[in-house]
PDB file of N, CA and C in Angstrom:
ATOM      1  N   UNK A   1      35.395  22.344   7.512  1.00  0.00           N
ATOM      2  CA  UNK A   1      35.616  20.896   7.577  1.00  0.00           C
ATOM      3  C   UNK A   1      36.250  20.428   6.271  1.00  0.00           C
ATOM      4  N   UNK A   2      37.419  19.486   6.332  1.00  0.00           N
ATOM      5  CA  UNK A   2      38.086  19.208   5.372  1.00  0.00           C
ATOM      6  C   UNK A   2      37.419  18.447   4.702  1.00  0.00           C
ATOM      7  N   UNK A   3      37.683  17.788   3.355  1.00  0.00           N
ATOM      8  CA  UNK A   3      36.733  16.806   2.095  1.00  0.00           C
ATOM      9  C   UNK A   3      36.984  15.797   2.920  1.00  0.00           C
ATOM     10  N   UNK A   4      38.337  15.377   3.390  1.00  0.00           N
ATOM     11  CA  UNK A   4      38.463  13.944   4.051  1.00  0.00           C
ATOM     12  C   UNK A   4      37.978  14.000   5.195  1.00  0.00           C
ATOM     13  N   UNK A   5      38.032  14.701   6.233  1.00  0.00           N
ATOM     14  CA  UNK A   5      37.063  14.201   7.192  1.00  0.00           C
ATOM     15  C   UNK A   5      35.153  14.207   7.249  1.00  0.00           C
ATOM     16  N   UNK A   6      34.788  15.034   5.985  1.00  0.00           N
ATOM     17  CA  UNK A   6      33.616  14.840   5.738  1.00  0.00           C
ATOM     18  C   UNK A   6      33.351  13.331   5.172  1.00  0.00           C
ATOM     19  N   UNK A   7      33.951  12.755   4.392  1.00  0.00           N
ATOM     20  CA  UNK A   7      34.347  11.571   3.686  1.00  0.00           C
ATOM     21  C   UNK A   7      33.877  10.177   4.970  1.00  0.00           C
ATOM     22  N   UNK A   8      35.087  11.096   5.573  1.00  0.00           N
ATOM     23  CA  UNK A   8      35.054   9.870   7.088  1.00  0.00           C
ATOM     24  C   UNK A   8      33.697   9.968   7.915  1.00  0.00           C
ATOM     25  N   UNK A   9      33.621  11.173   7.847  1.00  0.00           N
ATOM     26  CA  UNK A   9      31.982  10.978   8.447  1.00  0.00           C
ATOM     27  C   UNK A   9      30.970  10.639   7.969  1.00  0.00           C
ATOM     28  N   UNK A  10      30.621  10.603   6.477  1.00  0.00           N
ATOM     29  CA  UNK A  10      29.678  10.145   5.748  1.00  0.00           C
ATOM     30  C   UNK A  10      29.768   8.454   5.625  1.00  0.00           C
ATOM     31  N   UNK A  11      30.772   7.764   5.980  1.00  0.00           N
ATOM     32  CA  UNK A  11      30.800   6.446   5.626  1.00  0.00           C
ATOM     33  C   UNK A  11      31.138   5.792   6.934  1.00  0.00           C
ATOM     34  N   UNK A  12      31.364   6.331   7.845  1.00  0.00           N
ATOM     35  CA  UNK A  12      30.739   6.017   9.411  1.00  0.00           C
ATOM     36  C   UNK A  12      29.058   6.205   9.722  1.00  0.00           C
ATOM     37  N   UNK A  13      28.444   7.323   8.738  1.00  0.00           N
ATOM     38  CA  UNK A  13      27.322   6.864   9.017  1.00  0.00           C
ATOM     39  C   UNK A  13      26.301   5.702   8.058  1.00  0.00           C
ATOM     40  N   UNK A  14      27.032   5.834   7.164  1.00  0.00           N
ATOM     41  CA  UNK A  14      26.608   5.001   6.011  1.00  0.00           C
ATOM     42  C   UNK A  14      26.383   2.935   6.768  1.00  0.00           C
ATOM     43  N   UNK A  15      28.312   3.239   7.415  1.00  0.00           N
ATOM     44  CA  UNK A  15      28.025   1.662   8.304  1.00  0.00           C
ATOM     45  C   UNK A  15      27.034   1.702   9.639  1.00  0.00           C
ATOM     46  N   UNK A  16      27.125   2.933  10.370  1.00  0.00           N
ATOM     47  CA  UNK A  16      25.621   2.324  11.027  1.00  0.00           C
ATOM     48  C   UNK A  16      24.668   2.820  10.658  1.00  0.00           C
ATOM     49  N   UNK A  17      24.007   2.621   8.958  1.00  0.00           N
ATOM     50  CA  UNK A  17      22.528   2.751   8.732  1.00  0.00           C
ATOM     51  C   UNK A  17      22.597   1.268   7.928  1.00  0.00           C
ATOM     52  N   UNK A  18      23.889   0.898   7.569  1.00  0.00           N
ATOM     53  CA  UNK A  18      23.591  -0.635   7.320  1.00  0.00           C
ATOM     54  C   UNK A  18      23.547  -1.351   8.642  1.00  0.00           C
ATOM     55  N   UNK A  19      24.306  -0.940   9.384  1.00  0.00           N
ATOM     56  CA  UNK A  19      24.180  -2.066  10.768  1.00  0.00           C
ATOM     57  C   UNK A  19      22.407  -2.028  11.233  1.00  0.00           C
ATOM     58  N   UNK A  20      22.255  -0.798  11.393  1.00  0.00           N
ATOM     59  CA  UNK A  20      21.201  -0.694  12.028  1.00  0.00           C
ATOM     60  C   UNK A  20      19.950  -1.346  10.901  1.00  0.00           C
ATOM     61  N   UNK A  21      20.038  -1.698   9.370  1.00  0.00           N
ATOM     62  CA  UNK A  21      19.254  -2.207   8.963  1.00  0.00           C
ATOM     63  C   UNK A  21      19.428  -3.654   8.564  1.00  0.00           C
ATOM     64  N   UNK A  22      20.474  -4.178   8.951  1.00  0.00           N
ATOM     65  CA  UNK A  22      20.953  -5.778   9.151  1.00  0.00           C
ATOM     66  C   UNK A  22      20.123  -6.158  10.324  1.00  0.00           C
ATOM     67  N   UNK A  23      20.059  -5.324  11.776  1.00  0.00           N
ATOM     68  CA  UNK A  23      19.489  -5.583  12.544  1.00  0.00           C
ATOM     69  C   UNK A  23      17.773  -5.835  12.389  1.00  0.00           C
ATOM     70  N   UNK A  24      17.472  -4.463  12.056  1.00  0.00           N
ATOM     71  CA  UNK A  24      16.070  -4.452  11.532  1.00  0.00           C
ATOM     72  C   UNK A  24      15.269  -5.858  10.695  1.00  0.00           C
ATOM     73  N   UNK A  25      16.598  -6.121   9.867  1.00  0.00           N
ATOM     74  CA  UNK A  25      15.927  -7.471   9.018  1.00  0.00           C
ATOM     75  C   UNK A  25      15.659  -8.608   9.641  1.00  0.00           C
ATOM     76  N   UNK A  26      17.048  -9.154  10.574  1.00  0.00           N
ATOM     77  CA  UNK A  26      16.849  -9.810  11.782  1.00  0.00           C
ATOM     78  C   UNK A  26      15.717  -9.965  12.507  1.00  0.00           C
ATOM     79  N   UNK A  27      15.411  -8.639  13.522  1.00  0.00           N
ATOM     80  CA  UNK A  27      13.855  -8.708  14.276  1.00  0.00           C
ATOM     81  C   UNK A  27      12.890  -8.789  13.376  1.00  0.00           C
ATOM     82  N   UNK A  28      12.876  -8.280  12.009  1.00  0.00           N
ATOM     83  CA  UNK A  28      11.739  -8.309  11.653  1.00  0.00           C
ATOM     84  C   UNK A  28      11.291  -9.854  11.263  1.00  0.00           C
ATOM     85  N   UNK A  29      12.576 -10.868  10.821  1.00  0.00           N
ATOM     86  CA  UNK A  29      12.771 -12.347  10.239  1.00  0.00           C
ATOM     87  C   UNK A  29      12.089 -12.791  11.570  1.00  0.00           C
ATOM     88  N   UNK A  30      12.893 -12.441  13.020  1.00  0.00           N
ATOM     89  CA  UNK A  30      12.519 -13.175  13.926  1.00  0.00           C
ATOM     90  C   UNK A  30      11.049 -13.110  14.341  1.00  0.00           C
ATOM     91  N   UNK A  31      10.147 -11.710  14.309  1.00  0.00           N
ATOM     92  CA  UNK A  31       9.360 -11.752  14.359  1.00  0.00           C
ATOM     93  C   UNK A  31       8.257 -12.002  13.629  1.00  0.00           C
ATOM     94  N   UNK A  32       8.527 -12.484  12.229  1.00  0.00           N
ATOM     95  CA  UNK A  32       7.584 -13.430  11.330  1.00  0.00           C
ATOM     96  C   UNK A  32       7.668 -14.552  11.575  1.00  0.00           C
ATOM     97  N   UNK A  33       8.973 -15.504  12.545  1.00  0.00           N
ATOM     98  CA  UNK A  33       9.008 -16.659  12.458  1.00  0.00           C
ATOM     99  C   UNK A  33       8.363 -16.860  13.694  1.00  0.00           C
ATOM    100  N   UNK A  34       8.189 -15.740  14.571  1.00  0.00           N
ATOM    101  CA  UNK A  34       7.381 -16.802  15.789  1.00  0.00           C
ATOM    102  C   UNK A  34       6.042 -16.266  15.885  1.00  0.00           C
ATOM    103  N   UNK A  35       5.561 -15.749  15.396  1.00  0.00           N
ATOM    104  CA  UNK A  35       4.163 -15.240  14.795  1.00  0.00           C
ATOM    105  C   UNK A  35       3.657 -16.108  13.926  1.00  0.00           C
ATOM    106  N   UNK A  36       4.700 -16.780  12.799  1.00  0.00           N
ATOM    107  CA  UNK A  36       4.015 -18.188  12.454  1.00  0.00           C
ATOM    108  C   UNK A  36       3.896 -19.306  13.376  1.00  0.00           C
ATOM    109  N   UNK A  37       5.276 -19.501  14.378  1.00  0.00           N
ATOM    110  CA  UNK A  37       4.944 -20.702  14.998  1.00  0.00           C
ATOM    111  C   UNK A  37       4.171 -20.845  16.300  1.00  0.00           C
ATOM    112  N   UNK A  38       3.389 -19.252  16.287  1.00  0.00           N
ATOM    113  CA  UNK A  38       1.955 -19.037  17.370  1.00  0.00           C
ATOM    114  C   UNK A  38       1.455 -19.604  16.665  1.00  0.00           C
ATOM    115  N   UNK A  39       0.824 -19.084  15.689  1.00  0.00           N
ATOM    116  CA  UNK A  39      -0.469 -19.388  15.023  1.00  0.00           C
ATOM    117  C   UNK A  39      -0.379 -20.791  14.442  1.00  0.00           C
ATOM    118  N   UNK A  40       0.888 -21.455  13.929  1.00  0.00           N
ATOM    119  CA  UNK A  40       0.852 -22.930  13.772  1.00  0.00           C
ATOM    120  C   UNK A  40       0.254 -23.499  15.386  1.00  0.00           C
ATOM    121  N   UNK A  41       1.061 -23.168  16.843  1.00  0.00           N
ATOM    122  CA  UNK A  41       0.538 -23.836  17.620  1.00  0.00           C
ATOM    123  C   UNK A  41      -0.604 -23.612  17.839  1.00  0.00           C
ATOM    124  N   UNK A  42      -1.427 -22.161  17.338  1.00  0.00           N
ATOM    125  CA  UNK A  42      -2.953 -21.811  17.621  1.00  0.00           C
ATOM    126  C   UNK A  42      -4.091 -23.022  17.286  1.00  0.00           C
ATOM    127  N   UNK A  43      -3.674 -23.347  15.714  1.00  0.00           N
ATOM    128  CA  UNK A  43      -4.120 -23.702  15.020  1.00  0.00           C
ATOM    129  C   UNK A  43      -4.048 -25.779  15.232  1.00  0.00           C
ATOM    130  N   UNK A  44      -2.914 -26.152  15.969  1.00  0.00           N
ATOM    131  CA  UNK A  44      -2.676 -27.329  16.022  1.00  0.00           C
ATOM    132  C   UNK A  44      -3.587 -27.862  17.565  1.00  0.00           C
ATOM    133  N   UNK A  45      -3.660 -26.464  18.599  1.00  0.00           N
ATOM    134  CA  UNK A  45      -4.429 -27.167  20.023  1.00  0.00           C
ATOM    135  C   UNK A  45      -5.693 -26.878  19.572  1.00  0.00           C
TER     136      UNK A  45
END
């Protein structure tokens, strides 16, 4: 395998372990925000 196509493959995976942890931050944001706004409505009935 040539340097440049190792190159190309290392930074194709590089963008989906950022994609895949852009995502991660996302669900994880989304799932603190409605886990607070359970327990705000828990807490308000």
């Amino acid at each position: 395998m040539s340097a440049e196509r190792l190159a190309s493959v290392s930074s194709a995976c590089s963008n989906a372990h950022s994609r895949t942890n852009a995502l991660t931050e996302r669900w994880a944001t989304f799932a603190a925000a409605w886990s607070f706004a359970f327990t705000s409505c828990e807490s308000l009935s």
